[in-house]
C-alpha atoms as a PDB file:
ATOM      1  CA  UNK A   1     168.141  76.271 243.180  1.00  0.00           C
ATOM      2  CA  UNK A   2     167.226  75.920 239.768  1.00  0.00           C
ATOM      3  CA  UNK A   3     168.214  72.476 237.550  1.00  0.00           C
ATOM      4  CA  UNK A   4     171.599  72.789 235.606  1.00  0.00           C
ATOM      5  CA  UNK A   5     171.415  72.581 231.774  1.00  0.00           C
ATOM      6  CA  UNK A   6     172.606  69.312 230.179  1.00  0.00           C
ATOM      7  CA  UNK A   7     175.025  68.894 227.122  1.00  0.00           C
ATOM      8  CA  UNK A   8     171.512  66.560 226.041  1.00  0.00           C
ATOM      9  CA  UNK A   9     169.732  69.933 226.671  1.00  0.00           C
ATOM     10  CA  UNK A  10     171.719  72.322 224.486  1.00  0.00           C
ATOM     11  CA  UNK A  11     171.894  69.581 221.879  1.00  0.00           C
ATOM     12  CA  UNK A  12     168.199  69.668 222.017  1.00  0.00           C
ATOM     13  CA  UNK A  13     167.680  73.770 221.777  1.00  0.00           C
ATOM     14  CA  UNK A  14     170.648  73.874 218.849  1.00  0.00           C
ATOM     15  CA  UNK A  15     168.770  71.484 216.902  1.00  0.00           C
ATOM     16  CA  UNK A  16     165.867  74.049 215.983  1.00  0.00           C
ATOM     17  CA  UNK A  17     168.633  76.113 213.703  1.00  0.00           C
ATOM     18  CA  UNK A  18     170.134  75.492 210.613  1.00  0.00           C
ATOM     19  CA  UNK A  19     173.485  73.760 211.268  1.00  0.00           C
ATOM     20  CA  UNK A  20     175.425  76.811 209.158  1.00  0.00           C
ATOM     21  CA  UNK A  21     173.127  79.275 211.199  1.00  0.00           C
ATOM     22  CA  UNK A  22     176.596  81.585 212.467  1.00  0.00           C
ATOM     23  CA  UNK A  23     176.638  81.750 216.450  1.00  0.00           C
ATOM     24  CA  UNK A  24     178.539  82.489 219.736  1.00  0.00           C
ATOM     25  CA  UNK A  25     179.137  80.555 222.313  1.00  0.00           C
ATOM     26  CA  UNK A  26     181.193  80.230 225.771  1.00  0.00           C
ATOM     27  CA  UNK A  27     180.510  76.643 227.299  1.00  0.00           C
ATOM     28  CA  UNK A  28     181.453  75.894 230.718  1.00  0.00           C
ATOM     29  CA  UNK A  29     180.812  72.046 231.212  1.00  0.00           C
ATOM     30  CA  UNK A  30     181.488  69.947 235.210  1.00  0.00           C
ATOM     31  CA  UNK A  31     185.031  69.393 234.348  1.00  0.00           C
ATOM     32  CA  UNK A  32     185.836  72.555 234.159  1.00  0.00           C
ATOM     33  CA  UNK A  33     185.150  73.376 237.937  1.00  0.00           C
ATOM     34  CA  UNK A  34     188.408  71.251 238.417  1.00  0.00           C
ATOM     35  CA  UNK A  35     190.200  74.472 237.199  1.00  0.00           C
ATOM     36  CA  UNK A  36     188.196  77.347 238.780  1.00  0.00           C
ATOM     37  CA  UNK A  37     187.300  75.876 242.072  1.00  0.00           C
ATOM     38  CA  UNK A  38     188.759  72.389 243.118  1.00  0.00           C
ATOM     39  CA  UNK A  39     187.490  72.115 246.450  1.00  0.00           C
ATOM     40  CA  UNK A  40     184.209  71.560 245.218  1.00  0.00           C
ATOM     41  CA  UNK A  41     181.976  68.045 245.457  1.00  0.00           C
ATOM     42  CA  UNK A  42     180.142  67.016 242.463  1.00  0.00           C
ATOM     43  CA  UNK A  43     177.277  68.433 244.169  1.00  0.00           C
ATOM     44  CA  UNK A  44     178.383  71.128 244.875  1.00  0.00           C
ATOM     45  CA  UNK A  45     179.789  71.644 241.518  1.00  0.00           C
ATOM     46  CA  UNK A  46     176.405  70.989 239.973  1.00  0.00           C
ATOM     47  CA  UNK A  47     174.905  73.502 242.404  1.00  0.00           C
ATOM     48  CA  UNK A  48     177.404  76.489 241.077  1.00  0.00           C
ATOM     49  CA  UNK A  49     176.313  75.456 237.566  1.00  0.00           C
ATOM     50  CA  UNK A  50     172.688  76.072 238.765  1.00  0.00           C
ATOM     51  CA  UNK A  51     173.543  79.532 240.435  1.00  0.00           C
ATOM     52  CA  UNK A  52     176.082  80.741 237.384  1.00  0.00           C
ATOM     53  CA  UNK A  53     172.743  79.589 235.448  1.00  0.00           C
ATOM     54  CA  UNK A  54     170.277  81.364 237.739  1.00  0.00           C
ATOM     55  CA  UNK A  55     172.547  85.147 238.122  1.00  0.00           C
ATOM     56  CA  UNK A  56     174.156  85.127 235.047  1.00  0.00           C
ATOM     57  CA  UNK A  57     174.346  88.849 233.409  1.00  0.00           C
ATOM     58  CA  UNK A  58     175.234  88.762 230.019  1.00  0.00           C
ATOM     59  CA  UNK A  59     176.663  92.339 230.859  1.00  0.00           C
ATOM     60  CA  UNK A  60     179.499  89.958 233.446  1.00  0.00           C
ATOM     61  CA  UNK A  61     179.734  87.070 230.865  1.00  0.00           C
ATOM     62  CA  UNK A  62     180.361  83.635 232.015  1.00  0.00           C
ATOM     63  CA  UNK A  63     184.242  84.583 233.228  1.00  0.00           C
ATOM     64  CA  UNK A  64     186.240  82.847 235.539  1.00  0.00           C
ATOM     65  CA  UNK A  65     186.123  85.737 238.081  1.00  0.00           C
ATOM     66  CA  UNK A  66     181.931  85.172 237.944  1.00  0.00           C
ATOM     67  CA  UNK A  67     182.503  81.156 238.485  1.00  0.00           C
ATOM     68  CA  UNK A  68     184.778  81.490 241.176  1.00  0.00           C
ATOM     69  CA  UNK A  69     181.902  84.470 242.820  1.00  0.00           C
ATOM     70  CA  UNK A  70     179.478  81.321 242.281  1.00  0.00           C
ATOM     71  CA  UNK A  71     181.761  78.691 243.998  1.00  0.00           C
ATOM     72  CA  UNK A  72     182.674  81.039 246.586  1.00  0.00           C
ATOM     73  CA  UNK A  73     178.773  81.084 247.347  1.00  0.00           C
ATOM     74  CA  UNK A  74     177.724  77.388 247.049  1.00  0.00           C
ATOM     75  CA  UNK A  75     181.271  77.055 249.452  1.00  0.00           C
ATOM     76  CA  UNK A  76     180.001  79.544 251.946  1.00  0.00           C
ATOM     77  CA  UNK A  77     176.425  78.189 252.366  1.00  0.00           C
ATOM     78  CA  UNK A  78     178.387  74.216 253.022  1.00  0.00           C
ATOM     79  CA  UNK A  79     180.618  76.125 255.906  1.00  0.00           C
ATOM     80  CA  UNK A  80     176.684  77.551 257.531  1.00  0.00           C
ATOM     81  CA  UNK A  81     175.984  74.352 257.667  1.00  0.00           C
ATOM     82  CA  UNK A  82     178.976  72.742 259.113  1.00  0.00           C
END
């Protein structure tokens, strides 16, 4: 699975704009999982980050209904290896 972006990361790509350059943005951060799926490790929470990261479609957007899909995945490959 790929590596999850850091908030150092972003901070890092940002700085190449202008800081009135107009943007978008929807920011999911770790915390966050606590809401969409708290069963979840911290692993495990860093390895739906990496997936949501990986698949995302900008045509799905980052919704809760797409975290939850990612969760649901990183969930089912912990219960094939229990």
């Amino acid at each position: 699975m790929s590596k999850y972006t850091t908030i150092a990361d972003l901070m890092t790509h940002l700085q190449r704009f202008a800081p009135d350059t107009p943007c978008v943005v929807h920011l999911w951060v770790a915390d966050d999982f606590e809401d969409v799926a708290p069963e979840l490790t911290s692993d495990e929470v860093l390895a739906t980050i990496a997936l949501a990261d990986a698949t995302l479609d900008a045509d799905i957007s980052l919704s809760w209904y797409f975290l939850r899909h990612c969760a649901d995945t990183v969930l089912a490959k912990r219960e094939e290896r229990e």
